[in-house]
PDB file of N, CA and C in Angstrom:
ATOM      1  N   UNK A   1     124.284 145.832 187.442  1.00  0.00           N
ATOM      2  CA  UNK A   1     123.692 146.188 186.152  1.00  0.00           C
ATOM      3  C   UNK A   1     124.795 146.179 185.099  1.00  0.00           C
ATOM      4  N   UNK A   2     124.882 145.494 184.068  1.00  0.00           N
ATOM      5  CA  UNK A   2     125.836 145.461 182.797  1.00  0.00           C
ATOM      6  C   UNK A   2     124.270 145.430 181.929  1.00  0.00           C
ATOM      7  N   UNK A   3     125.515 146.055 180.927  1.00  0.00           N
ATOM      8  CA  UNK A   3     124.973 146.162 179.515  1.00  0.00           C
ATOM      9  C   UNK A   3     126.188 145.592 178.489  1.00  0.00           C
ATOM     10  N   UNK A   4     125.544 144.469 178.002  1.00  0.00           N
ATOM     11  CA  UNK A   4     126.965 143.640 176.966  1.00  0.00           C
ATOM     12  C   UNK A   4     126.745 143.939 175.282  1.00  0.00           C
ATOM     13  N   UNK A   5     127.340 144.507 174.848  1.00  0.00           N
ATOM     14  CA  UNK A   5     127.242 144.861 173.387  1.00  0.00           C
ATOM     15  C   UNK A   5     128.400 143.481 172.316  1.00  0.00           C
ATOM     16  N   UNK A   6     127.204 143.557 171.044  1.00  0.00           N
ATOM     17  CA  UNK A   6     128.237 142.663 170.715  1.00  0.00           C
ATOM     18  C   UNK A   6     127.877 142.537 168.963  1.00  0.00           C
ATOM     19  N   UNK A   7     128.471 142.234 168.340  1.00  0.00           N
ATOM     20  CA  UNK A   7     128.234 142.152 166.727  1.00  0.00           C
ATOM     21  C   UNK A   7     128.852 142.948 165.824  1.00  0.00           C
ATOM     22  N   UNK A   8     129.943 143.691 166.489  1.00  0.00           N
ATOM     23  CA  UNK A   8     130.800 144.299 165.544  1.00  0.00           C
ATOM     24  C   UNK A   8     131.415 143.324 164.398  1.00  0.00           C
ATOM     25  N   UNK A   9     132.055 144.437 163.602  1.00  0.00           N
ATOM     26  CA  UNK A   9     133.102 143.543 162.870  1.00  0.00           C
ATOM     27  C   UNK A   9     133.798 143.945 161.720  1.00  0.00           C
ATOM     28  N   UNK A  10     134.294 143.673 161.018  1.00  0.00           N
ATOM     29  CA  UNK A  10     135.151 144.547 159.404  1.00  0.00           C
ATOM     30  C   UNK A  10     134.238 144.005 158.602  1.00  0.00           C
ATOM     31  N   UNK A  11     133.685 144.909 157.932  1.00  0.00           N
ATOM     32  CA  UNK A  11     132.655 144.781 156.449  1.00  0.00           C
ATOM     33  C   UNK A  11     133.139 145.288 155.405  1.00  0.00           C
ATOM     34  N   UNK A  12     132.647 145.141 154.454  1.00  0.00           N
ATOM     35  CA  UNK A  12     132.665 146.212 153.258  1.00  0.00           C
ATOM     36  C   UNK A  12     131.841 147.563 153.552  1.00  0.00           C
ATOM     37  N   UNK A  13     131.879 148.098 152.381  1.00  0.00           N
ATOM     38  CA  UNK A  13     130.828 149.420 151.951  1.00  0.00           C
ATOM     39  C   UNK A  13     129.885 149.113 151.379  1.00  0.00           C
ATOM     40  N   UNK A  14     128.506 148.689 151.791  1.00  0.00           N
ATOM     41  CA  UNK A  14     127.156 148.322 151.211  1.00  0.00           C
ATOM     42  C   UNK A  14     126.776 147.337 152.046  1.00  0.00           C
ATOM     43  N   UNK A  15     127.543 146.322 152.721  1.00  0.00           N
ATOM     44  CA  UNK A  15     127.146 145.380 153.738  1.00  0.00           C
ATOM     45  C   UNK A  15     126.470 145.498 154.665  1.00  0.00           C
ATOM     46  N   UNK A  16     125.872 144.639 155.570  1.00  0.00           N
ATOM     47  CA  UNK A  16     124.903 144.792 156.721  1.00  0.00           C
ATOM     48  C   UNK A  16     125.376 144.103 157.766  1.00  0.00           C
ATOM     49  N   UNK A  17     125.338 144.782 158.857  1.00  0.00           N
ATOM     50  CA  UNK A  17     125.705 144.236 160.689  1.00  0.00           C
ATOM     51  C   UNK A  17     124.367 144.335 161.309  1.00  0.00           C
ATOM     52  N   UNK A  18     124.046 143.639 162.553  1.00  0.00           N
ATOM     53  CA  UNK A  18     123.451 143.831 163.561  1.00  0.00           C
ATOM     54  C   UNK A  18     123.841 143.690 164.669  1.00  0.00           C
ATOM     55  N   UNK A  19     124.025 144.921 165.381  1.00  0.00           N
ATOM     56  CA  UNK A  19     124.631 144.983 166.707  1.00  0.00           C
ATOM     57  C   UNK A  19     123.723 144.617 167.788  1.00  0.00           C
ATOM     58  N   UNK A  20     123.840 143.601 168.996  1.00  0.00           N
ATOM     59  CA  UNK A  20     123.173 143.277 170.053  1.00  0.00           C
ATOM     60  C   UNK A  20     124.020 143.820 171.108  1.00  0.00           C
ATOM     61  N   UNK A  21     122.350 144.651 172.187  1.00  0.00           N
ATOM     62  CA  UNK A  21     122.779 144.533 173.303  1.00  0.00           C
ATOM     63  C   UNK A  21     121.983 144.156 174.149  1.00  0.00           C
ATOM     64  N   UNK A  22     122.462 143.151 175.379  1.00  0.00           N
ATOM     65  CA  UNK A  22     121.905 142.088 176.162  1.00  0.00           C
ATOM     66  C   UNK A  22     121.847 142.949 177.843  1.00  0.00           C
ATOM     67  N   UNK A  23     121.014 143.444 178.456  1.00  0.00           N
ATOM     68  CA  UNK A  23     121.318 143.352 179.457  1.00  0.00           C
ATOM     69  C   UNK A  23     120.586 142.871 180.711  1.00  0.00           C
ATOM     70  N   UNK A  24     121.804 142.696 181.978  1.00  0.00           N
ATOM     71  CA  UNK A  24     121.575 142.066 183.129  1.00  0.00           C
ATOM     72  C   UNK A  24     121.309 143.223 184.258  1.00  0.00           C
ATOM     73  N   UNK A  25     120.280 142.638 185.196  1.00  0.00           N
ATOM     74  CA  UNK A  25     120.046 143.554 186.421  1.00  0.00           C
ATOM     75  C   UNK A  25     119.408 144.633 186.285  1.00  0.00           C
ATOM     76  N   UNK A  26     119.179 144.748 184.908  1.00  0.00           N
ATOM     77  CA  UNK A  26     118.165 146.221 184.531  1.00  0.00           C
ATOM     78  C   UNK A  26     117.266 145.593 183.495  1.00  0.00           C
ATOM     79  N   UNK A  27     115.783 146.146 183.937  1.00  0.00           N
ATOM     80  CA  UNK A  27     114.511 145.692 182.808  1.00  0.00           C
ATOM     81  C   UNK A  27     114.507 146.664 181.730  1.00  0.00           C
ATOM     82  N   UNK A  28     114.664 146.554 180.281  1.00  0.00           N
ATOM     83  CA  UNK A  28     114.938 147.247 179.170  1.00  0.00           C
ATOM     84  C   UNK A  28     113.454 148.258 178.960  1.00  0.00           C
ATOM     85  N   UNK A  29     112.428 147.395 179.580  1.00  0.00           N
ATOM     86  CA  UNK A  29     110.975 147.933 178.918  1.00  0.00           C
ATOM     87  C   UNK A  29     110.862 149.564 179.521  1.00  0.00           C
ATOM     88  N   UNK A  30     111.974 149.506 180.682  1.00  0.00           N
ATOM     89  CA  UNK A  30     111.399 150.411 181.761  1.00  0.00           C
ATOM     90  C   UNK A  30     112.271 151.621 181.383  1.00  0.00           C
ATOM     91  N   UNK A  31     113.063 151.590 180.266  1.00  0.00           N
ATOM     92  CA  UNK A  31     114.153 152.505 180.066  1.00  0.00           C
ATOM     93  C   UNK A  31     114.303 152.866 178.704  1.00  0.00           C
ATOM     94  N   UNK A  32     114.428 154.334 178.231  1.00  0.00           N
ATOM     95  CA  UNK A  32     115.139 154.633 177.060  1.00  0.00           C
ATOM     96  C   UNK A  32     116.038 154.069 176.665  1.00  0.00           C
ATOM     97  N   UNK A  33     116.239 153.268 175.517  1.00  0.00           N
ATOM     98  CA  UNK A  33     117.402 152.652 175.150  1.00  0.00           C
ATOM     99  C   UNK A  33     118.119 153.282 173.659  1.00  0.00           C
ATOM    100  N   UNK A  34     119.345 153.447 174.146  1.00  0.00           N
ATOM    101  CA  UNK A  34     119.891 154.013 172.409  1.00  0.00           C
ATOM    102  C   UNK A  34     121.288 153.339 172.465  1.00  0.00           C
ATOM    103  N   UNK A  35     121.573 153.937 170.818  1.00  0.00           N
ATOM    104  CA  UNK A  35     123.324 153.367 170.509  1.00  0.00           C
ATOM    105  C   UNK A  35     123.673 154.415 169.720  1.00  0.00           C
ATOM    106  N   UNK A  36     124.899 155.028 170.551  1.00  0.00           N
ATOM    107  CA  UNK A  36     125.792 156.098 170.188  1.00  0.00           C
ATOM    108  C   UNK A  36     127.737 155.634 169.577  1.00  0.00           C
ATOM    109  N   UNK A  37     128.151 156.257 168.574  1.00  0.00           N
ATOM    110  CA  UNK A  37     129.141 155.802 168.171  1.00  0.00           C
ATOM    111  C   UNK A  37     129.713 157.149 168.386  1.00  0.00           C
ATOM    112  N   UNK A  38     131.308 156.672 168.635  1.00  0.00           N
ATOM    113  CA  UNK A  38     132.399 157.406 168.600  1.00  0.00           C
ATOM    114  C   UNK A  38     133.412 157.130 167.601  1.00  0.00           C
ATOM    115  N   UNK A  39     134.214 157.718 166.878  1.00  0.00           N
ATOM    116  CA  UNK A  39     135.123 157.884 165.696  1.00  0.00           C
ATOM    117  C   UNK A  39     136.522 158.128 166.237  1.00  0.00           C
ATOM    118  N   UNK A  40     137.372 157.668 165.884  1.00  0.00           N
ATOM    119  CA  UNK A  40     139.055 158.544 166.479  1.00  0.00           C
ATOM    120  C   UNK A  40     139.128 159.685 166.541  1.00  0.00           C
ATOM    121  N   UNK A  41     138.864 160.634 167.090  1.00  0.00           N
ATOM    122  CA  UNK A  41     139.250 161.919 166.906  1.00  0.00           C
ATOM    123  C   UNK A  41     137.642 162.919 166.854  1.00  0.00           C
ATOM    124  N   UNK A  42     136.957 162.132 166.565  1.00  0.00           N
ATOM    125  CA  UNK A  42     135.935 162.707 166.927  1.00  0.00           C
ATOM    126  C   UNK A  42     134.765 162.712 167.851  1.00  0.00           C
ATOM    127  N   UNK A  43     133.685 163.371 167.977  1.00  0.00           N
ATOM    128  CA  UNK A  43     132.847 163.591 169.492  1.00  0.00           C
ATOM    129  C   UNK A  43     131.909 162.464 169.284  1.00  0.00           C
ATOM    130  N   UNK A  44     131.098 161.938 170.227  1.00  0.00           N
ATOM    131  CA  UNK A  44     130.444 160.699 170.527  1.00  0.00           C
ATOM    132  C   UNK A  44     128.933 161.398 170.062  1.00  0.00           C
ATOM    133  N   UNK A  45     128.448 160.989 169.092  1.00  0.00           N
ATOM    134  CA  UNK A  45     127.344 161.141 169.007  1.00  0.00           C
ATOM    135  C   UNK A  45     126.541 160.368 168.651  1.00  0.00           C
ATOM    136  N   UNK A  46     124.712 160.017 168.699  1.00  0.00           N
ATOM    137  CA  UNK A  46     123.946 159.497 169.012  1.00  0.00           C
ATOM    138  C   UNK A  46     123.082 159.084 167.741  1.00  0.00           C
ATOM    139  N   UNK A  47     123.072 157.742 167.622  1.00  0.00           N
ATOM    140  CA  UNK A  47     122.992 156.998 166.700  1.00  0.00           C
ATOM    141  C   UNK A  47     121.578 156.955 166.231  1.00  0.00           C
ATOM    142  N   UNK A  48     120.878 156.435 167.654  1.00  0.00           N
ATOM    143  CA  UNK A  48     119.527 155.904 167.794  1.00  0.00           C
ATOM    144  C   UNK A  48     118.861 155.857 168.480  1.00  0.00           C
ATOM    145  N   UNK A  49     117.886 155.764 169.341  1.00  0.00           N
ATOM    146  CA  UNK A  49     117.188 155.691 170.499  1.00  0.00           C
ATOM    147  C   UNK A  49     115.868 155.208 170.211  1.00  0.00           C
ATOM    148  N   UNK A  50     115.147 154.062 170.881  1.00  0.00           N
ATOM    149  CA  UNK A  50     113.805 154.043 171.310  1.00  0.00           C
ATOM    150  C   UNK A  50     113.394 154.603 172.682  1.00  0.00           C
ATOM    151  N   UNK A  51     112.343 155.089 172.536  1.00  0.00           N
ATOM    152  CA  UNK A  51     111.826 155.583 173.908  1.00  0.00           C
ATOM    153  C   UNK A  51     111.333 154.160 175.002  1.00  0.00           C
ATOM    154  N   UNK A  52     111.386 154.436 176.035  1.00  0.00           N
ATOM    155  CA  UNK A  52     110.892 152.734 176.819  1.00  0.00           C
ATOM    156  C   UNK A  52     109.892 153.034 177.139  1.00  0.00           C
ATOM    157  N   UNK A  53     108.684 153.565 176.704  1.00  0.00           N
ATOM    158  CA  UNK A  53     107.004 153.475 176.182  1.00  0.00           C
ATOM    159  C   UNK A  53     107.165 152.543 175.305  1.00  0.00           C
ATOM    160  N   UNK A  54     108.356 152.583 174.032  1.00  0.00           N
ATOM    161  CA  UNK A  54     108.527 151.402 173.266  1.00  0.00           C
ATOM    162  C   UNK A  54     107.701 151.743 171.703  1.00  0.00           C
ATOM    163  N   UNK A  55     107.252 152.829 172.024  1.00  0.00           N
ATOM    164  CA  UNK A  55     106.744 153.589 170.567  1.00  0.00           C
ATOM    165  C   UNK A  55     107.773 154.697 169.478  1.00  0.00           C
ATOM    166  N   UNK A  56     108.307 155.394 170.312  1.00  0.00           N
ATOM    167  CA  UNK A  56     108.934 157.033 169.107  1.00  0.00           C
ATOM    168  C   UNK A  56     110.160 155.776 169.138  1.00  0.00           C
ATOM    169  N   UNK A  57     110.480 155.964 167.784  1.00  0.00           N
ATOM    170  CA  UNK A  57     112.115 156.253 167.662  1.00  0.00           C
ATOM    171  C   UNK A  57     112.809 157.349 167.152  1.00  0.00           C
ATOM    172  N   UNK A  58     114.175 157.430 167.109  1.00  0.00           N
ATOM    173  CA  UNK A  58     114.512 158.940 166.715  1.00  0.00           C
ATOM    174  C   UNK A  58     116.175 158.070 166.204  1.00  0.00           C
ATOM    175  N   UNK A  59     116.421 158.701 165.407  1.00  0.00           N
ATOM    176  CA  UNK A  59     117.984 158.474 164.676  1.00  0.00           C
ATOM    177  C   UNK A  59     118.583 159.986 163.851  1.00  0.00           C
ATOM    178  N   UNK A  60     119.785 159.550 164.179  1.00  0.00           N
ATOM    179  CA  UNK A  60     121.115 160.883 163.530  1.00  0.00           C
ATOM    180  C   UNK A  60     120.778 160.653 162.323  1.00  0.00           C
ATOM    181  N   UNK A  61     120.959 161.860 161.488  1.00  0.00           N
ATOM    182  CA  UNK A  61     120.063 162.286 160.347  1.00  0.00           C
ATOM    183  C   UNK A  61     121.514 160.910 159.317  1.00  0.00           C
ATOM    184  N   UNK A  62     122.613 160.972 159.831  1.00  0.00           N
ATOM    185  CA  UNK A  62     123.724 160.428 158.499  1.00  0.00           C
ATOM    186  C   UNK A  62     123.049 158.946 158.698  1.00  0.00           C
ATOM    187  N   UNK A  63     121.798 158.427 159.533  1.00  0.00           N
ATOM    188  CA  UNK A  63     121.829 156.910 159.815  1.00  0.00           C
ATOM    189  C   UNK A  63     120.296 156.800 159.227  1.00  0.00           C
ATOM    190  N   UNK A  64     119.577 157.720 158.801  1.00  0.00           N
ATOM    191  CA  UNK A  64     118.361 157.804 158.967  1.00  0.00           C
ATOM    192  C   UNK A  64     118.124 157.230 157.157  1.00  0.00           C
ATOM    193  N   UNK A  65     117.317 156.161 157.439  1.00  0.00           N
ATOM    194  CA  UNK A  65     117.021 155.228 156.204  1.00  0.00           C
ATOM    195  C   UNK A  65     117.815 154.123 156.272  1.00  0.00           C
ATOM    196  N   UNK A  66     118.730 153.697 157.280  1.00  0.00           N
ATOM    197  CA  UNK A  66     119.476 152.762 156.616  1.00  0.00           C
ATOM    198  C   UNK A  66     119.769 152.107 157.993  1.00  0.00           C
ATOM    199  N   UNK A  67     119.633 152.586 158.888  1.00  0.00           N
ATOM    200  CA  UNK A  67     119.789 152.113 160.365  1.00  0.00           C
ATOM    201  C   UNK A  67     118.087 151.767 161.040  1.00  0.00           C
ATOM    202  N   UNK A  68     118.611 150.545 161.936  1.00  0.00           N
ATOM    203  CA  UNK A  68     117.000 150.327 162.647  1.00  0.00           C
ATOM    204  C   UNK A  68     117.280 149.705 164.199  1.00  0.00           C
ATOM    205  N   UNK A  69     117.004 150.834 165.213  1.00  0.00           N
ATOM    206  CA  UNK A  69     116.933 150.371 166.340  1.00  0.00           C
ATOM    207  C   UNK A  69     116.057 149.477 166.838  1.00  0.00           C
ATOM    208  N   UNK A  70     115.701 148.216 167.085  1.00  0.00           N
ATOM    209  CA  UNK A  70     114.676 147.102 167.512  1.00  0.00           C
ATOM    210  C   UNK A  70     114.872 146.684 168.960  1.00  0.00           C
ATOM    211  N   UNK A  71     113.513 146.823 169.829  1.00  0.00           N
ATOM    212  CA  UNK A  71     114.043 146.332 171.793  1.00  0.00           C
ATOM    213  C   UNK A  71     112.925 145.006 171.608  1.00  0.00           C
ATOM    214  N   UNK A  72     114.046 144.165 171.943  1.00  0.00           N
ATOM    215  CA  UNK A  72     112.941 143.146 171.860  1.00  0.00           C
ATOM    216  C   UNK A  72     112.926 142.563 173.803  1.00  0.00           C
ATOM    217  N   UNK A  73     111.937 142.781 174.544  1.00  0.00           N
ATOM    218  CA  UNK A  73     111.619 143.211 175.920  1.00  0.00           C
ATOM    219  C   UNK A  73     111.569 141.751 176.623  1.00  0.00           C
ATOM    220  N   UNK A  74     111.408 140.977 175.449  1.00  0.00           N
ATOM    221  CA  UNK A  74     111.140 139.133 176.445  1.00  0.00           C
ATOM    222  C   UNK A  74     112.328 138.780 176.326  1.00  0.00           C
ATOM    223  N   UNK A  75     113.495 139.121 175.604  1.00  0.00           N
ATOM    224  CA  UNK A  75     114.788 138.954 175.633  1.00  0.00           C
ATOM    225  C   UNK A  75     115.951 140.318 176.424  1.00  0.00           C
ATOM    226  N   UNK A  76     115.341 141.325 176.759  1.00  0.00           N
ATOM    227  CA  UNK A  76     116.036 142.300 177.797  1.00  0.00           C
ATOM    228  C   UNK A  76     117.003 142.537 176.448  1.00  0.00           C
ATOM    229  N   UNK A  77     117.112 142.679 175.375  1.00  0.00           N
ATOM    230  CA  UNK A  77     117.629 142.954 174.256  1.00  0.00           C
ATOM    231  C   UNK A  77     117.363 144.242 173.487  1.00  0.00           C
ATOM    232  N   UNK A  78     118.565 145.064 173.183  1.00  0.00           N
ATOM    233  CA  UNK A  78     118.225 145.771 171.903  1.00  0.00           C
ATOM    234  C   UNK A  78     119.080 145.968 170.897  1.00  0.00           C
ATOM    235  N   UNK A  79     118.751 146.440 169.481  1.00  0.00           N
ATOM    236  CA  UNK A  79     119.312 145.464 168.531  1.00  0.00           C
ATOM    237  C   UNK A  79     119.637 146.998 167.826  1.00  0.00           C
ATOM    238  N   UNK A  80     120.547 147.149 166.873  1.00  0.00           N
ATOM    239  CA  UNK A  80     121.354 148.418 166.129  1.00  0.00           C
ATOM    240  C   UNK A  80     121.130 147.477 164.448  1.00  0.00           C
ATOM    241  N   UNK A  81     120.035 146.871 163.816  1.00  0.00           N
ATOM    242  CA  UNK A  81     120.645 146.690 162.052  1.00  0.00           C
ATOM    243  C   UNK A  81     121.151 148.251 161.219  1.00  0.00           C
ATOM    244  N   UNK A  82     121.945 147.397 161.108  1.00  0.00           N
ATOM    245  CA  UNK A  82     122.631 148.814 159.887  1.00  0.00           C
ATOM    246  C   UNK A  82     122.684 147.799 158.580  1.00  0.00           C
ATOM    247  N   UNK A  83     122.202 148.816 157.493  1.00  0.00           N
ATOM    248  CA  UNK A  83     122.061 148.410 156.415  1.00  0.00           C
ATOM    249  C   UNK A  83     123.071 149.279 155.585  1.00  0.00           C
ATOM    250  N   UNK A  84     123.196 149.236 154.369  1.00  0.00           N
ATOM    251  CA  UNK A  84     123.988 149.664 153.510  1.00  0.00           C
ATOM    252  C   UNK A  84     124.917 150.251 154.253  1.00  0.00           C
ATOM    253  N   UNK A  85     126.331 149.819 154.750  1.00  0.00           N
ATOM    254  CA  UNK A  85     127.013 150.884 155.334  1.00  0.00           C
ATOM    255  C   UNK A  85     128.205 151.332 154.301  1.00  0.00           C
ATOM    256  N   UNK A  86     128.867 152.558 154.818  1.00  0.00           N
ATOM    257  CA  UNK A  86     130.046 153.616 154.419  1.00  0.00           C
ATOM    258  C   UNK A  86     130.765 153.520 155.310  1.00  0.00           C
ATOM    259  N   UNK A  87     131.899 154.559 154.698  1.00  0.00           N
ATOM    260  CA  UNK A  87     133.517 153.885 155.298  1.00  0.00           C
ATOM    261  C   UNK A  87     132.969 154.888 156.673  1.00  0.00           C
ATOM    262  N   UNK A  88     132.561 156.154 156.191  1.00  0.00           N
ATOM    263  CA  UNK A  88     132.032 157.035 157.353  1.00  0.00           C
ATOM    264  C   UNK A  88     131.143 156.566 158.795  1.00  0.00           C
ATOM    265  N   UNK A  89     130.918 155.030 158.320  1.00  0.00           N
ATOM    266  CA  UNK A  89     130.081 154.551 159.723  1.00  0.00           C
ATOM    267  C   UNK A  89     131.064 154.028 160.862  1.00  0.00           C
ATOM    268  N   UNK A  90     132.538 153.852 160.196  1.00  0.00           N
ATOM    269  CA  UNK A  90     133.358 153.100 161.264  1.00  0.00           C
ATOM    270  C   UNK A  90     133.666 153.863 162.707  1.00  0.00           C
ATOM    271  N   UNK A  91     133.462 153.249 164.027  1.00  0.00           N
ATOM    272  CA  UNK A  91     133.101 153.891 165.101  1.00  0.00           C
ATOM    273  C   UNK A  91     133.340 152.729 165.842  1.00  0.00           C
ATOM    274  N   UNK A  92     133.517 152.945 167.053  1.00  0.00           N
ATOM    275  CA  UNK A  92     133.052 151.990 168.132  1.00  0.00           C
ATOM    276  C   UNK A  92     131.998 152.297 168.814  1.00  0.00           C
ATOM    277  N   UNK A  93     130.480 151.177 168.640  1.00  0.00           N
ATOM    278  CA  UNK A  93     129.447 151.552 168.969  1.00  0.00           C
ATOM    279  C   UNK A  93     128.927 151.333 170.323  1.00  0.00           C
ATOM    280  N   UNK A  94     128.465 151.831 170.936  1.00  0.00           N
ATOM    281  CA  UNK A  94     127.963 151.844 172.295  1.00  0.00           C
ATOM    282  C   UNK A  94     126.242 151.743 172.666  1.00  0.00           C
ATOM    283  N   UNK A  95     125.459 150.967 173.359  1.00  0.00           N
ATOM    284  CA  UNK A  95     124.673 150.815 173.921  1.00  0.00           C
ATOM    285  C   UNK A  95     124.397 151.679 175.241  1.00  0.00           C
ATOM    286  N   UNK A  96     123.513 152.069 175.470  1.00  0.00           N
ATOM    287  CA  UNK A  96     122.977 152.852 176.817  1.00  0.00           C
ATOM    288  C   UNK A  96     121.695 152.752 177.008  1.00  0.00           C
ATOM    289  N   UNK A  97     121.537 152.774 178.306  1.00  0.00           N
ATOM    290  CA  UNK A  97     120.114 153.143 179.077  1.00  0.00           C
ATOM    291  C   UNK A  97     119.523 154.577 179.929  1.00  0.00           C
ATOM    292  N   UNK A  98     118.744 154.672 179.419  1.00  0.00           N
ATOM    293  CA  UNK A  98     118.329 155.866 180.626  1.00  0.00           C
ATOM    294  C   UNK A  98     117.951 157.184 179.687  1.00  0.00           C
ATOM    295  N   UNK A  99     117.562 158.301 180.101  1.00  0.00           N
ATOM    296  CA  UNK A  99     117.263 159.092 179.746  1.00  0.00           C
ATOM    297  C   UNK A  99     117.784 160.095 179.057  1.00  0.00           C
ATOM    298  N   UNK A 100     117.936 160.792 177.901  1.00  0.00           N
ATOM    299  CA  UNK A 100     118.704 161.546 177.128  1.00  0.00           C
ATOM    300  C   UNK A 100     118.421 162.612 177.699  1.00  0.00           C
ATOM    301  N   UNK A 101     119.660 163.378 177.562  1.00  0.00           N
ATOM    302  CA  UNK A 101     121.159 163.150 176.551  1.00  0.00           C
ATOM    303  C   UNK A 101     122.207 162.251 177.428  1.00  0.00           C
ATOM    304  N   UNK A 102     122.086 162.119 178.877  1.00  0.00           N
ATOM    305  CA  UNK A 102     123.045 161.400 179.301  1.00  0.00           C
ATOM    306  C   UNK A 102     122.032 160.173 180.302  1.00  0.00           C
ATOM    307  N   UNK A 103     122.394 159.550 179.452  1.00  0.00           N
ATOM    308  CA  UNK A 103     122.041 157.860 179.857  1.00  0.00           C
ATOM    309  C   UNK A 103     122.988 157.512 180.959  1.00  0.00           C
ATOM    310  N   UNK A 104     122.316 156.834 181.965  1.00  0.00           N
ATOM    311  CA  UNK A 104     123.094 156.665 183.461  1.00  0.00           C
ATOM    312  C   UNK A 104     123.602 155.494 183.137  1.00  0.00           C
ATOM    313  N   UNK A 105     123.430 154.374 182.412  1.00  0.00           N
ATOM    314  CA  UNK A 105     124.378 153.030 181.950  1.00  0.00           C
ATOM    315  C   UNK A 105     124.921 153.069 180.952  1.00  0.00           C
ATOM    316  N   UNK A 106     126.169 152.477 180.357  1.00  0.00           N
ATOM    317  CA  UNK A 106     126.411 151.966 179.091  1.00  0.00           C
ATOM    318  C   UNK A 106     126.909 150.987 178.955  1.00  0.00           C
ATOM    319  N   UNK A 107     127.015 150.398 177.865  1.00  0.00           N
ATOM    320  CA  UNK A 107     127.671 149.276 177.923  1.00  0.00           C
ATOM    321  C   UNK A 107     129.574 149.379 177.134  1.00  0.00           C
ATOM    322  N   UNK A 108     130.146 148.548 176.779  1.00  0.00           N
ATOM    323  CA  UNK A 108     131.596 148.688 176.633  1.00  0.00           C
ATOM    324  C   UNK A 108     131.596 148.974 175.438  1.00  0.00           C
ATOM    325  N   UNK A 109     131.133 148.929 174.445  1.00  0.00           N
ATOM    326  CA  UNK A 109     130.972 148.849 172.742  1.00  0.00           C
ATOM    327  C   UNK A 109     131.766 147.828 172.102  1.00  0.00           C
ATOM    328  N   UNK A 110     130.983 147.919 170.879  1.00  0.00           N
ATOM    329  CA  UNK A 110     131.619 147.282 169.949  1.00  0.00           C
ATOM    330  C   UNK A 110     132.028 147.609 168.808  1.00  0.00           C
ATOM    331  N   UNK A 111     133.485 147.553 168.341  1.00  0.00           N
ATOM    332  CA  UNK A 111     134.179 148.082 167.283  1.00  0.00           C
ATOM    333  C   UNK A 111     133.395 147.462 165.808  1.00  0.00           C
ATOM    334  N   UNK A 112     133.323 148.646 164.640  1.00  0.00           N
ATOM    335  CA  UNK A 112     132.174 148.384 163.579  1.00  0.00           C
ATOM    336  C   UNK A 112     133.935 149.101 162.413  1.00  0.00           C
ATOM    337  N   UNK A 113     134.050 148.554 161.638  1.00  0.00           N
ATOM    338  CA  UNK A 113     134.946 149.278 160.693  1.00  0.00           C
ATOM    339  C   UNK A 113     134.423 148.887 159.254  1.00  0.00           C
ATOM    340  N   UNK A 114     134.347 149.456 158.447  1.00  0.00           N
ATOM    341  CA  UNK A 114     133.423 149.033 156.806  1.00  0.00           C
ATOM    342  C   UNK A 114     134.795 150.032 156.030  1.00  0.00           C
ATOM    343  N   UNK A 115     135.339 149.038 155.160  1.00  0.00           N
ATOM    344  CA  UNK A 115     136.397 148.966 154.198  1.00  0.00           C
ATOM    345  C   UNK A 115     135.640 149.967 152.767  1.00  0.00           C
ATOM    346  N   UNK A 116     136.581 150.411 152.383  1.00  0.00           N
ATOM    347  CA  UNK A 116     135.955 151.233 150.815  1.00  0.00           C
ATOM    348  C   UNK A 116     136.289 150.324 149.544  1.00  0.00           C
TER     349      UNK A 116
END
């Protein structure tokens, strides 16, 4: 089972990313899927999540309006758009599966940095 994250990158402040994650050996439909970021120095907290019913979503209140978790299930894919971002979003972001608060997979992340 891997989970491959990928679409980081250096932006500005107002720019837009979409982070993909692809995974192998595990069916996405069948699992909670979210993306949690970590900061230097600070604690790992939780970005986004769809439920794998594939209906609720739920997002961290600093992401809420401007972030959109999407599982797209015929591609074993799920997707992180961030819209308007701040210097405050830079993190290395992480993909996971499984049930909150601690998801039994993750994937490696991908570094996100947005310039002021």
């Amino acid at each position: 089972v891997q989970l491959q994250a990928c679409g980081g990158g250096l932006v500005q402040t107002g720019d837009s990313l979409r982070l993909s994650c692809a995974a192998s050996g595990l069916t996405f439909s069948s699992y909670t899927l979210s993306w949690f970021r970590q900061a230097p120095g600070k604690e790992r907290e939780l970005v986004a999540s769809i439920s794998w019913r594939g209906g609720r979503t739920d997002y961290g209140d600093s992401v809420k309006g401007r972030f959109t978790i999407i599982n797209d299930n015929a591609k074993n894919t799920v997707y992180l758009q961030m819209n308007d971002l701040k210097p405050e979003d830079t993190a290395r972001y992480y993909c996971a599966a499984g049930a909150l608060p601690n998801p039994f997979k993750w994937g490696q992340g991908t570094e996100v940095t947005v310039s002021s």
